[in-house]
C-alpha atoms as a PDB file:
ATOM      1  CA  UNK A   1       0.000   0.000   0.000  1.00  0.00           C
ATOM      2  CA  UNK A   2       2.995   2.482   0.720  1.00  0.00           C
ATOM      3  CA  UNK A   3       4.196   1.910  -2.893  1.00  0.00           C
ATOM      4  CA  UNK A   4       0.105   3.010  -4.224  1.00  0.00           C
ATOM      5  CA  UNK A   5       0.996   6.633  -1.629  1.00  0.00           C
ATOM      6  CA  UNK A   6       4.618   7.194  -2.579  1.00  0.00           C
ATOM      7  CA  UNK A   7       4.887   6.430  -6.219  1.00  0.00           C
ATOM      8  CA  UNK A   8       1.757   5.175  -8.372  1.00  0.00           C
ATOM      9  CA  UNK A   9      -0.615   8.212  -6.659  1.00  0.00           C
ATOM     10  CA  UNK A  10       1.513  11.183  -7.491  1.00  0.00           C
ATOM     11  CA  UNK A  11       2.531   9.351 -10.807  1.00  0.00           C
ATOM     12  CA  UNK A  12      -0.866   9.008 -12.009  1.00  0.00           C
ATOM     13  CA  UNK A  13      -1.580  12.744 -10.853  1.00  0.00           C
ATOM     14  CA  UNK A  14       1.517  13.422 -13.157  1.00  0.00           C
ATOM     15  CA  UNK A  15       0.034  11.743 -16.030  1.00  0.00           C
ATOM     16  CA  UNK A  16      -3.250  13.338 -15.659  1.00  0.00           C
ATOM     17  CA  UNK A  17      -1.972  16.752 -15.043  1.00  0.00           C
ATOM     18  CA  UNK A  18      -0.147  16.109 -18.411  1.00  0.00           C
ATOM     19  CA  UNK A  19      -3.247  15.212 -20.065  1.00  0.00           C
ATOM     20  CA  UNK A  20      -4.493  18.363 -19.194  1.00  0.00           C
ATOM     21  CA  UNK A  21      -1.150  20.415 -20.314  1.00  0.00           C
ATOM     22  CA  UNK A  22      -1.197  18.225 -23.723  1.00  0.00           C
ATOM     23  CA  UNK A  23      -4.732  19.516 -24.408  1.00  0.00           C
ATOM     24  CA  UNK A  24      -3.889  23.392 -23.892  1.00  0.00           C
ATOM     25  CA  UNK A  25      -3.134  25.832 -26.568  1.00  0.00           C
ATOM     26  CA  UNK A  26      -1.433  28.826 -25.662  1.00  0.00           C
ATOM     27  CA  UNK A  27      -4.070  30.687 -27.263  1.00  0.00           C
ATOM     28  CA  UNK A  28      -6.197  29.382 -24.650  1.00  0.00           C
ATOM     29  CA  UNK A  29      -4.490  31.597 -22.201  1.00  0.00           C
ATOM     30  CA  UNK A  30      -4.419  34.582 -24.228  1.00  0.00           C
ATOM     31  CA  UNK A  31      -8.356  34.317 -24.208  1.00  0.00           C
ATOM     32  CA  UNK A  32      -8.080  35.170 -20.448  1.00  0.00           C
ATOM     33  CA  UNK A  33      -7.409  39.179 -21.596  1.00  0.00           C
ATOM     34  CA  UNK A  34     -10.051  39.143 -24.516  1.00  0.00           C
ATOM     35  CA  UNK A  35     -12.813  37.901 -22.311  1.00  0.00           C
ATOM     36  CA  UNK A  36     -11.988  39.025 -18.686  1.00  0.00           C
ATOM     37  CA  UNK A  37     -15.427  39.163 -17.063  1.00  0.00           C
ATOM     38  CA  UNK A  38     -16.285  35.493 -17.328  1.00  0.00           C
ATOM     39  CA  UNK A  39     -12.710  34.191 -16.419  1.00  0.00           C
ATOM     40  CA  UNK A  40     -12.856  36.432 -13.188  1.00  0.00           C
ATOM     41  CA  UNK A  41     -16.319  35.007 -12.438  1.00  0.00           C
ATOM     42  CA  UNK A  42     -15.365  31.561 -13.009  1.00  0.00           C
ATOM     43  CA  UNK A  43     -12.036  32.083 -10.919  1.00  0.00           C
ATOM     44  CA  UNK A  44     -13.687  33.395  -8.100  1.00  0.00           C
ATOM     45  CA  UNK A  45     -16.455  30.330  -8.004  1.00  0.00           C
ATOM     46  CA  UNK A  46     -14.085  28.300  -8.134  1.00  0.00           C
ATOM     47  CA  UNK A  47     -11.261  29.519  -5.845  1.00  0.00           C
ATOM     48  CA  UNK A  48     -13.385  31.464  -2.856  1.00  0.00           C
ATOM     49  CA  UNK A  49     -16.730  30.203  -3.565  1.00  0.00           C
ATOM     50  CA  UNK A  50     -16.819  26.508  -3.464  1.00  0.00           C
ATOM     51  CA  UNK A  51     -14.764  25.894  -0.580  1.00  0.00           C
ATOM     52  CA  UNK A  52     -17.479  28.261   0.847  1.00  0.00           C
ATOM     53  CA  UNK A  53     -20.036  26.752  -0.241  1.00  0.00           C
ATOM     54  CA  UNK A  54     -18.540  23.090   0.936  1.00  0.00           C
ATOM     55  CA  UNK A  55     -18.317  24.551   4.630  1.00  0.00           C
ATOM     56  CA  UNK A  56     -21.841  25.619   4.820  1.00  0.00           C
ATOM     57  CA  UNK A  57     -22.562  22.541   3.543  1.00  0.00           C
ATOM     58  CA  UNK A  58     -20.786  20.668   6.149  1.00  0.00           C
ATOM     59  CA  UNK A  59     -22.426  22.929   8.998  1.00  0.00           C
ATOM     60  CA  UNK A  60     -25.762  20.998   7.839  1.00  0.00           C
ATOM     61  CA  UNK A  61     -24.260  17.211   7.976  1.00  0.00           C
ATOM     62  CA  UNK A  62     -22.917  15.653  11.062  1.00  0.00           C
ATOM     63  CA  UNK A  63     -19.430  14.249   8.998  1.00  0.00           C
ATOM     64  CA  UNK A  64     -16.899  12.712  11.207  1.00  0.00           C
ATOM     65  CA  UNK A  65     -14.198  14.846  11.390  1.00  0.00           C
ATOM     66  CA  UNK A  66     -11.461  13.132   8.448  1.00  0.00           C
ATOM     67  CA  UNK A  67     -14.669  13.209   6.431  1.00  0.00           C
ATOM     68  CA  UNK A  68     -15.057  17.124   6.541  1.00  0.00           C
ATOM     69  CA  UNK A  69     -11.451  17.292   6.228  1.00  0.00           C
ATOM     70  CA  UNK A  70     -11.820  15.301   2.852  1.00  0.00           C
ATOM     71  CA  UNK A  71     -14.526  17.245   1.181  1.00  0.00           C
ATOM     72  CA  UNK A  72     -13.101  20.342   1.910  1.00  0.00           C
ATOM     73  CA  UNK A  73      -9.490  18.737   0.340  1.00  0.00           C
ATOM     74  CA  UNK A  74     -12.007  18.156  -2.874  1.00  0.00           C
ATOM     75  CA  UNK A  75     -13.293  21.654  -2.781  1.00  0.00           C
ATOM     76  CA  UNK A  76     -10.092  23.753  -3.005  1.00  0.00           C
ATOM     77  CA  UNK A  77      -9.361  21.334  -6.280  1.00  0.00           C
ATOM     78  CA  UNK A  78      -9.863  23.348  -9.714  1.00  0.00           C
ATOM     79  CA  UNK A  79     -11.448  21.546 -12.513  1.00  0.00           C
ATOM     80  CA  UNK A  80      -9.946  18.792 -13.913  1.00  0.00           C
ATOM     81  CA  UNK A  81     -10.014  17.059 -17.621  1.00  0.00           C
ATOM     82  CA  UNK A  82     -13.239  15.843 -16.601  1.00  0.00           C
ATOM     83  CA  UNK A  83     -14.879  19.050 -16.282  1.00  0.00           C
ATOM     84  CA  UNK A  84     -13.638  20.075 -19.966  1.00  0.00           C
ATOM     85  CA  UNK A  85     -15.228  16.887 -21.405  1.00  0.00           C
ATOM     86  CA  UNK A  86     -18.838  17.920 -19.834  1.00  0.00           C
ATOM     87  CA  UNK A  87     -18.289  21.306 -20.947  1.00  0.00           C
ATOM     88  CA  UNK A  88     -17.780  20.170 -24.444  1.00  0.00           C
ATOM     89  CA  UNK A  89     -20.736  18.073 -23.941  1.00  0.00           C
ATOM     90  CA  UNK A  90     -23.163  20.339 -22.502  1.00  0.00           C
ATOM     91  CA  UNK A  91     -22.518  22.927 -25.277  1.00  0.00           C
ATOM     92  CA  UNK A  92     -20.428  25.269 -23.218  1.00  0.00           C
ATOM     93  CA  UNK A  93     -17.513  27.241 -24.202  1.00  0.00           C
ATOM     94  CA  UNK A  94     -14.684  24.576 -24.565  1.00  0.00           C
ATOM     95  CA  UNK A  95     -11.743  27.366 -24.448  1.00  0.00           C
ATOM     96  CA  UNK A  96     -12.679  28.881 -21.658  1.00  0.00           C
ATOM     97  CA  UNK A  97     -13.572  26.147 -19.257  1.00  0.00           C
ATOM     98  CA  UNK A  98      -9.778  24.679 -20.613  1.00  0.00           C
ATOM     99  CA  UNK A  99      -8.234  28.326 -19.898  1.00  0.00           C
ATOM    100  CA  UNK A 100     -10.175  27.956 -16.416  1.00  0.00           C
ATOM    101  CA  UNK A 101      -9.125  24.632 -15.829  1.00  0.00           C
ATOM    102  CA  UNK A 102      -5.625  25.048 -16.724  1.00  0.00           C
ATOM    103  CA  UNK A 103      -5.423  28.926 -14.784  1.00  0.00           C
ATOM    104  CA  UNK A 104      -6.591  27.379 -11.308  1.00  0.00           C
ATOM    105  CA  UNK A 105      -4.453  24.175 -11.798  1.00  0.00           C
ATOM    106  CA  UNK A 106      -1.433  26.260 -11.885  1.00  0.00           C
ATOM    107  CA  UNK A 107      -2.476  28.531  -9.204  1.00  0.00           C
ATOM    108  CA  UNK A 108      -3.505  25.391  -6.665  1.00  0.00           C
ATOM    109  CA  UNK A 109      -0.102  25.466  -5.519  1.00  0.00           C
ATOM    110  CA  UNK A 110      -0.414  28.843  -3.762  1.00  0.00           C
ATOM    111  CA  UNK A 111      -4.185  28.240  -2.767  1.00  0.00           C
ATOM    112  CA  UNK A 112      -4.506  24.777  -1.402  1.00  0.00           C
ATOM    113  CA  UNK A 113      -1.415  24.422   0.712  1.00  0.00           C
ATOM    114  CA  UNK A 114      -3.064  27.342   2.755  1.00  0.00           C
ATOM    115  CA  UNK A 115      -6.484  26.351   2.934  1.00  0.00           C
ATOM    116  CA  UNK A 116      -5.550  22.460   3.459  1.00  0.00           C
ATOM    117  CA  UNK A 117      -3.836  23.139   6.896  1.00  0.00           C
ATOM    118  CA  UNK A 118      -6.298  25.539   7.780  1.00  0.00           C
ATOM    119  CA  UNK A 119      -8.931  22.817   7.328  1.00  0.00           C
ATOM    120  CA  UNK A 120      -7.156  19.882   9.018  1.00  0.00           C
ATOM    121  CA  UNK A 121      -6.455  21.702  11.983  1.00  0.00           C
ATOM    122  CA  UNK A 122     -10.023  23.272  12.444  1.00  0.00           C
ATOM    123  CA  UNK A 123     -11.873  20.246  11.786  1.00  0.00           C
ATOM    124  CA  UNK A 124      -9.590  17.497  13.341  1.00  0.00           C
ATOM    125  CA  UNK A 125      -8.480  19.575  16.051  1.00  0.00           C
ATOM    126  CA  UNK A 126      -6.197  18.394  18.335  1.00  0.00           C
ATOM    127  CA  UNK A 127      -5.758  14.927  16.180  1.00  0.00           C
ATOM    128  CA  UNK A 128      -4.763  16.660  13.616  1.00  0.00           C
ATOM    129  CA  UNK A 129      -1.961  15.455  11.113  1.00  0.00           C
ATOM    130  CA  UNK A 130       0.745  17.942  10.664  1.00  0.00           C
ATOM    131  CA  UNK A 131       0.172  19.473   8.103  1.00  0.00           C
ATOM    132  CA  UNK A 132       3.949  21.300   5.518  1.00  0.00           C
ATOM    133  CA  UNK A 133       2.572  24.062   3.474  1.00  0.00           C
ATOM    134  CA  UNK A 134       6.043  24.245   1.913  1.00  0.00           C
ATOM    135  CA  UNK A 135       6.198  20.852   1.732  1.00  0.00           C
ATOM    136  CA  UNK A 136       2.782  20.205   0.107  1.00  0.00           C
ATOM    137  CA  UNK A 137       3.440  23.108  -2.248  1.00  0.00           C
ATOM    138  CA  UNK A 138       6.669  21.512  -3.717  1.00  0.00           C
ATOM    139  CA  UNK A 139       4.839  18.086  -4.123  1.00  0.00           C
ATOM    140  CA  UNK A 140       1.807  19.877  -6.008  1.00  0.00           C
ATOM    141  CA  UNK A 141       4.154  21.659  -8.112  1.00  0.00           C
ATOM    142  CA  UNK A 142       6.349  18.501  -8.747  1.00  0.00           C
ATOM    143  CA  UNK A 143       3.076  16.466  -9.573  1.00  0.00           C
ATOM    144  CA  UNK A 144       0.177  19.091 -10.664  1.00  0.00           C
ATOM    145  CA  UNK A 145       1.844  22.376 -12.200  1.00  0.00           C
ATOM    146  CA  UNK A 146       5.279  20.626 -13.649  1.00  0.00           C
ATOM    147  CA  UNK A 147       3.540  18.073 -16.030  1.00  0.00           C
ATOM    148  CA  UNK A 148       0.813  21.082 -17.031  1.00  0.00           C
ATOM    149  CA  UNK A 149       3.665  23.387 -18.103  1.00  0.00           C
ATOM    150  CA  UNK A 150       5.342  20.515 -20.069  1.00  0.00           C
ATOM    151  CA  UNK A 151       2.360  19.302 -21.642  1.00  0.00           C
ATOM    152  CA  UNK A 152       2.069  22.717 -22.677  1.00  0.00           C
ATOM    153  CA  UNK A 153       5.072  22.946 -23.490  1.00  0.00           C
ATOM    154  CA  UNK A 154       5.013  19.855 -25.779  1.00  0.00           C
ATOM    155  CA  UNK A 155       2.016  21.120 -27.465  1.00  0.00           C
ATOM    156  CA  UNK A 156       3.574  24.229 -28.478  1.00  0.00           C
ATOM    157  CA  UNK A 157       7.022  22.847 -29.957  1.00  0.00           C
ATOM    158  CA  UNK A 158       5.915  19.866 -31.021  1.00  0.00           C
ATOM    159  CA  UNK A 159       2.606  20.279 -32.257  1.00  0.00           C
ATOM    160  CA  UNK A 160       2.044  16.534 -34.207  1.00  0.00           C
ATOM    161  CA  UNK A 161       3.322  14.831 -31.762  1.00  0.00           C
ATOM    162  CA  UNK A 162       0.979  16.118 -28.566  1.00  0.00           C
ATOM    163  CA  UNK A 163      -2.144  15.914 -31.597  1.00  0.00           C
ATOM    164  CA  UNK A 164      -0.445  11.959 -32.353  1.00  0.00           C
ATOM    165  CA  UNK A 165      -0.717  11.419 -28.110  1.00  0.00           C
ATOM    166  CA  UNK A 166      -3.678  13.139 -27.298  1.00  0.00           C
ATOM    167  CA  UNK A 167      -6.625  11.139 -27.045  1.00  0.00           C
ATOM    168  CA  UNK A 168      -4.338   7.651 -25.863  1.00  0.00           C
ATOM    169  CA  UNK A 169      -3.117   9.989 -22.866  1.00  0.00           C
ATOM    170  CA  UNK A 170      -6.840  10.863 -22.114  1.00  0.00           C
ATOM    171  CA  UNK A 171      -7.791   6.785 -22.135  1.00  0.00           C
ATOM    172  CA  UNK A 172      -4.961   6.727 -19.827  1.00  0.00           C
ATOM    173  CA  UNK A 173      -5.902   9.332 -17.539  1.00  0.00           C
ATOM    174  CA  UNK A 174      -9.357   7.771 -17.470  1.00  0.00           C
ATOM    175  CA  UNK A 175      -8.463   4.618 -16.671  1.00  0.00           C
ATOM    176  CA  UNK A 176      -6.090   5.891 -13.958  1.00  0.00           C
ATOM    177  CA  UNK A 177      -8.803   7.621 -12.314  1.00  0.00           C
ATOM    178  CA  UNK A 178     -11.239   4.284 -12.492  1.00  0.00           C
ATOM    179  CA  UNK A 179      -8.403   2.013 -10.756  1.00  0.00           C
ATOM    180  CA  UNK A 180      -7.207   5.100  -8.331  1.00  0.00           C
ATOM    181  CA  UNK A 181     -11.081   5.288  -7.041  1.00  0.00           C
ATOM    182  CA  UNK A 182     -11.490   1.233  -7.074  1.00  0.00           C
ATOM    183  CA  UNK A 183      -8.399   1.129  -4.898  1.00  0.00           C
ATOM    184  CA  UNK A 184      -9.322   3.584  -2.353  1.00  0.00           C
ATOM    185  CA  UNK A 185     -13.129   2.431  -1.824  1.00  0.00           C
ATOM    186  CA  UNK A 186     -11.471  -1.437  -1.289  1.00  0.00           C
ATOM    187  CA  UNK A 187      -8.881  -0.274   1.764  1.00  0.00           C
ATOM    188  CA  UNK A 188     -11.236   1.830   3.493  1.00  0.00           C
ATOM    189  CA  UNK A 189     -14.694  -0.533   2.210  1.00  0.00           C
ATOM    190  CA  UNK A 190     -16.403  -1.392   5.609  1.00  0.00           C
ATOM    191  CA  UNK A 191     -15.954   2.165   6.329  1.00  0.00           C
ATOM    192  CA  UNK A 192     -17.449   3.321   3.434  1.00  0.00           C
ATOM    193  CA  UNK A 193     -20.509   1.252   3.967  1.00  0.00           C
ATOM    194  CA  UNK A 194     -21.194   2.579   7.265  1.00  0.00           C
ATOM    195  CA  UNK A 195     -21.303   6.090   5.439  1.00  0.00           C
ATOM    196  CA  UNK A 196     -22.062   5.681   2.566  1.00  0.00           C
ATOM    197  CA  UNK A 197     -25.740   7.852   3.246  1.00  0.00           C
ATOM    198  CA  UNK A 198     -24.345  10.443   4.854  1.00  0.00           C
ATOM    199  CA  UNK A 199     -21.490  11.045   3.159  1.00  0.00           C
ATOM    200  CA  UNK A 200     -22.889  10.738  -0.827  1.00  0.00           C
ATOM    201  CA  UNK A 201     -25.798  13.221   0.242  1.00  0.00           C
ATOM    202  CA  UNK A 202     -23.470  15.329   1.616  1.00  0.00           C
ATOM    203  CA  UNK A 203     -21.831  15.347  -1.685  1.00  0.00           C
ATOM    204  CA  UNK A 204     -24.510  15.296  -3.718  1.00  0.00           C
ATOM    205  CA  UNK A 205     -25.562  18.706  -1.863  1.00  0.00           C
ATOM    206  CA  UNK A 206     -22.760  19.962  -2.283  1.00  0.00           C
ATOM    207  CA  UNK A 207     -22.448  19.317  -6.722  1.00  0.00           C
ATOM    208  CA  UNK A 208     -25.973  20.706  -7.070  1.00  0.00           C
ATOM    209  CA  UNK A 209     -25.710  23.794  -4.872  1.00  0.00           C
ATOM    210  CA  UNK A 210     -22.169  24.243  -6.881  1.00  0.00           C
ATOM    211  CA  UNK A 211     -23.968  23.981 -10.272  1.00  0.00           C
ATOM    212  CA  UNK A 212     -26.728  25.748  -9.795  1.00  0.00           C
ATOM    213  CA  UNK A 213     -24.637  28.656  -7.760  1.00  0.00           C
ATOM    214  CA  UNK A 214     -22.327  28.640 -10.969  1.00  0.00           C
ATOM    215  CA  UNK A 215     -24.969  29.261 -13.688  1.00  0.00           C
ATOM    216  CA  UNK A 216     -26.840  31.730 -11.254  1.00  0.00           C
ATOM    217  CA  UNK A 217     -23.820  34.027 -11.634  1.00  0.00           C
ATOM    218  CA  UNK A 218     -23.420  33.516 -15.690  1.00  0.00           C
ATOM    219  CA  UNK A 219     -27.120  34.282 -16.289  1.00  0.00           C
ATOM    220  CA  UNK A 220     -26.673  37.365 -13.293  1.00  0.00           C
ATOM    221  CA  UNK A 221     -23.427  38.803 -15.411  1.00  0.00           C
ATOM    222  CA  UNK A 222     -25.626  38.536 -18.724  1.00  0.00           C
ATOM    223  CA  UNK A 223     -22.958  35.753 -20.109  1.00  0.00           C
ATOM    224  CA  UNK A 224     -23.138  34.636 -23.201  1.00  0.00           C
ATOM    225  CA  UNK A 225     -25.021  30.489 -23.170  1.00  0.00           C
ATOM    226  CA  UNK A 226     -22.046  28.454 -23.479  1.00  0.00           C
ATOM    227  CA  UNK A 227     -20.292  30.573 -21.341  1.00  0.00           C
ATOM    228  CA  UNK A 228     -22.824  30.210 -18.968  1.00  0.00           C
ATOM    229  CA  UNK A 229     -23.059  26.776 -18.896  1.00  0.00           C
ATOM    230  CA  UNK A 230     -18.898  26.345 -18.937  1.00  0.00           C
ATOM    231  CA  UNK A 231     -19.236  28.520 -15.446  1.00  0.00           C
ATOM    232  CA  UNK A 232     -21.770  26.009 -14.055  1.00  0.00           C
ATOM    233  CA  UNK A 233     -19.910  23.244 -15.212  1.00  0.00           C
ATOM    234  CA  UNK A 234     -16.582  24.367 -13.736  1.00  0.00           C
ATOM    235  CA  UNK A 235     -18.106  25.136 -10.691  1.00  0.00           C
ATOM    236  CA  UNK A 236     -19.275  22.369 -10.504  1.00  0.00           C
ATOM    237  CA  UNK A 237     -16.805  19.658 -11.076  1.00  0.00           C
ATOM    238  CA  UNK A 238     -13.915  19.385  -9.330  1.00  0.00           C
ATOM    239  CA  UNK A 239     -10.246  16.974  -9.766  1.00  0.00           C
ATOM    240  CA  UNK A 240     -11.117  14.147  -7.264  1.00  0.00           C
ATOM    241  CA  UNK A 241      -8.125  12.329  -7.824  1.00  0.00           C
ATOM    242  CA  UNK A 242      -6.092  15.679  -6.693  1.00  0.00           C
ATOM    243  CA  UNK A 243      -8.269  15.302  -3.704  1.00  0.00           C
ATOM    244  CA  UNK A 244      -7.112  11.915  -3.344  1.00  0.00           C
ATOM    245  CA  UNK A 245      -3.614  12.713  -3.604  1.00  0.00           C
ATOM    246  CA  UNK A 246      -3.612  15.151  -0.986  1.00  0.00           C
ATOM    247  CA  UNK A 247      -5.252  13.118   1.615  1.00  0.00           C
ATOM    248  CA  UNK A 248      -2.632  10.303   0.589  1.00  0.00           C
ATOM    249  CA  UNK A 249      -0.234  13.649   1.336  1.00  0.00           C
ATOM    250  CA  UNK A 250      -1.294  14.890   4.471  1.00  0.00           C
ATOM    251  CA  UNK A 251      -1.762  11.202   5.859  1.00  0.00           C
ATOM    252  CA  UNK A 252       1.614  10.242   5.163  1.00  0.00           C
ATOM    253  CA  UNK A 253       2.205   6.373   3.889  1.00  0.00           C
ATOM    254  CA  UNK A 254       2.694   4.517   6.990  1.00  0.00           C
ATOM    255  CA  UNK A 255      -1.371   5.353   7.011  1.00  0.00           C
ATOM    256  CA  UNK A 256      -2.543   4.557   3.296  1.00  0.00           C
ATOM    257  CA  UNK A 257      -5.737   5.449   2.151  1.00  0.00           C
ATOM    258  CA  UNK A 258      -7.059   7.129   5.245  1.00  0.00           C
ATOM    259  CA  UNK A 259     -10.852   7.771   4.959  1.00  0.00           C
ATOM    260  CA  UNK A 260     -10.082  11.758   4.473  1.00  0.00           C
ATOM    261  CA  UNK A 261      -9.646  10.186   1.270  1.00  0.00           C
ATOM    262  CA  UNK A 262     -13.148   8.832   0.506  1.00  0.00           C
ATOM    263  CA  UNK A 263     -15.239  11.533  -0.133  1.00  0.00           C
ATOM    264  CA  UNK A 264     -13.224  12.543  -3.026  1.00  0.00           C
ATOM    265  CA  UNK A 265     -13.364   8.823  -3.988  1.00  0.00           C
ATOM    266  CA  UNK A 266     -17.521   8.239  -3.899  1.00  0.00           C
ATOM    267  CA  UNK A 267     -17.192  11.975  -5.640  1.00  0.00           C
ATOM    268  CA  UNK A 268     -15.670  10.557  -8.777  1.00  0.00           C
ATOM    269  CA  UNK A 269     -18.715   8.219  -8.578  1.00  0.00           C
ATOM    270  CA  UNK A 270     -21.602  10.619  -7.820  1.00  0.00           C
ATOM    271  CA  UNK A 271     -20.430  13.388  -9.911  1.00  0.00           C
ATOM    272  CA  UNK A 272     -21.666  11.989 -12.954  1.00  0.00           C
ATOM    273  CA  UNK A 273     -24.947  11.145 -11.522  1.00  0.00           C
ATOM    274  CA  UNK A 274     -25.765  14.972 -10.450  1.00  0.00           C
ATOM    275  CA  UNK A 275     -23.898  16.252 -13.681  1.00  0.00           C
ATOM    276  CA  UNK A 276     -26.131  14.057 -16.289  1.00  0.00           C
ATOM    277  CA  UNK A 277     -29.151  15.679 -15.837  1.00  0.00           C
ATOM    278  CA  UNK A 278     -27.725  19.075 -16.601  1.00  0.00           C
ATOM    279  CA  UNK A 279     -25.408  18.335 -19.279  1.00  0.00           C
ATOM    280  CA  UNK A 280     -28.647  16.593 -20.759  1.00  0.00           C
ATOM    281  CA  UNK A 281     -30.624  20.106 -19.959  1.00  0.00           C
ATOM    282  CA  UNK A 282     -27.770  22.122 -20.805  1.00  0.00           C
ATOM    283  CA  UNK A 283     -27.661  20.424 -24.126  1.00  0.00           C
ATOM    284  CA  UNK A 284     -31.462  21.760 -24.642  1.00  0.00           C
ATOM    285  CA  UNK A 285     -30.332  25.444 -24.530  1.00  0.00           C
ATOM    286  CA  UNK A 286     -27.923  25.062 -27.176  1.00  0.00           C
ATOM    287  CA  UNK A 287     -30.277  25.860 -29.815  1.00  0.00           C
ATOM    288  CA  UNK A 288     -30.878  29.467 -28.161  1.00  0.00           C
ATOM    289  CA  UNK A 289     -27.178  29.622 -26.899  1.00  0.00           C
ATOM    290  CA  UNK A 290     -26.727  33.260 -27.925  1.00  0.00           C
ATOM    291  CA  UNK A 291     -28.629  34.471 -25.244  1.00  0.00           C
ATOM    292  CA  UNK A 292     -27.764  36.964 -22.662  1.00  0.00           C
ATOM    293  CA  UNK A 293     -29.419  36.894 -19.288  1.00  0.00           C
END
């Protein structure tokens, strides 16, 4: 199990994260100046808003403490390939839910560090793990901002190869993901069981109070459709296995997969059950997606 913590974890986070870099144009950053209003709207949902939004959330559900810890671990994550994919789906504005994506990623490591001792210590008191901020910085750079800026990189000096690598490194990341969230549900199972209602309504909450919150503020800034849908969306969806990775973090390996793991786990599960039924309605609006307000 020490191996999964110290070596496959943050080298599947790697891969992902470079899935995400290999997808990015650096156009898609340039879009960030043209189009300020809804990348500051989506940046603030995602960076002050949800984590918000996840505390109130946990004022109204009695979690046990490593619990609360892990969904607000989930909520300081940006979005992750996943929330591209269901952008693209729902009709959104692909570029800027990538530029969002990719913007937040980078910036975790000066956000989450912060916020993830802060939460540990308030919520787990005096059992609290102790929690680096310099040293979980260096490992998300290592693992999360590293491999974006050199899939990035790739993309940009070698064009055919990233187009060539593409989609097999999204399969990849996919099926890293599946065996990441298999892995943690079977070493923490009978505890999972004994939560499993609490904890996936508590999550489920929380994805529909993000989503809705998200497209409340598009339609309140008179955003374009797809742009309103990409700030739901984004607000919405969140990179479990970074959650994952820093509970495996701030646990340390002689402890595994500790259960402030899980929520971001049975996340990667339930996401896709609250997100259907808007991608499906979001889908609807595309015919009138010009609309403003």
């Amino acid at each position: 199990m020490d191996s999964l913590i110290t070596i496959f974890l943050p080298l599947s986070l790697a891969i992902i994260m470079l899935s995400l870099g290999i997808g990015l144009e650096m156009s898609d950053f340039y879009r960030i100046a043209r189009r300020p209003l809804a990348f500051t709207i989506g940046a603030i949902s995602q960076v002050l808003l949800l984590p918000l939004i996840a505390f109130a959330v946990l004022a109204l559900f009695d979690l046990p403490p490593e619990f609360a810890v892990g969904v607000m671990l989930l909520s300081f994550c940006p979005g992750g390939v996943t929330s591209n994919i269901l952008a693209k789906l729902s009709g959104g504005d692909v570029a800027l839910s990538v530029s969002l994506t990719a913007v937040i990623s980078l910036l975790s490591i000066l956000t989450v560090p912060f916020f993830a001792a802060w939460s540990v210590t308030h919520f787990m008191g005096s059992s609290a793990p102790e929690v680096s901020i310099t040293g979980l910085a260096i490992a998300l750079f290592v693992i999360g901002t590293l491999p974006v800026l050199a899939g990035v990189a790739i993309r940009h000096h070698a064009r055919g190869f990233a187009l060539r690598i593409e989609q097999g490194l999204s399969r990849v990341s996919v099926g890293l993901l599946v065996l990441i969230v298999t892995v943690v549900l079977s070493a923490n199972w009978s505890t999972f069981v004994e939560n499993v209602a609490i904890m996936g309504l508590t999550l489920i909450t929380l994805n529909l109070l993000l989503l809705l919150v998200g497209y409340a503020l598009g339609r309140a800034a008179r955003l374009s459709g797809p742009e309103v849908r990409t700030i739901s969306i984004e607000t919405g969806i969140q990179n479990s296995t970074l959650g994952i990775t820093l509970a495996g973090l701030i646990t340390g390996v002689t402890e595994g997969f500790s259960a402030m793991a899980l929520p971001s786990a049975v996340y990667a599960i339930t996401m896709y059950l609250v997100a259907l039924p808007f991608v499906l309605w979001f889908r609807s609006q595309k015919s009138g997606s010009s609309y403003h307000g």
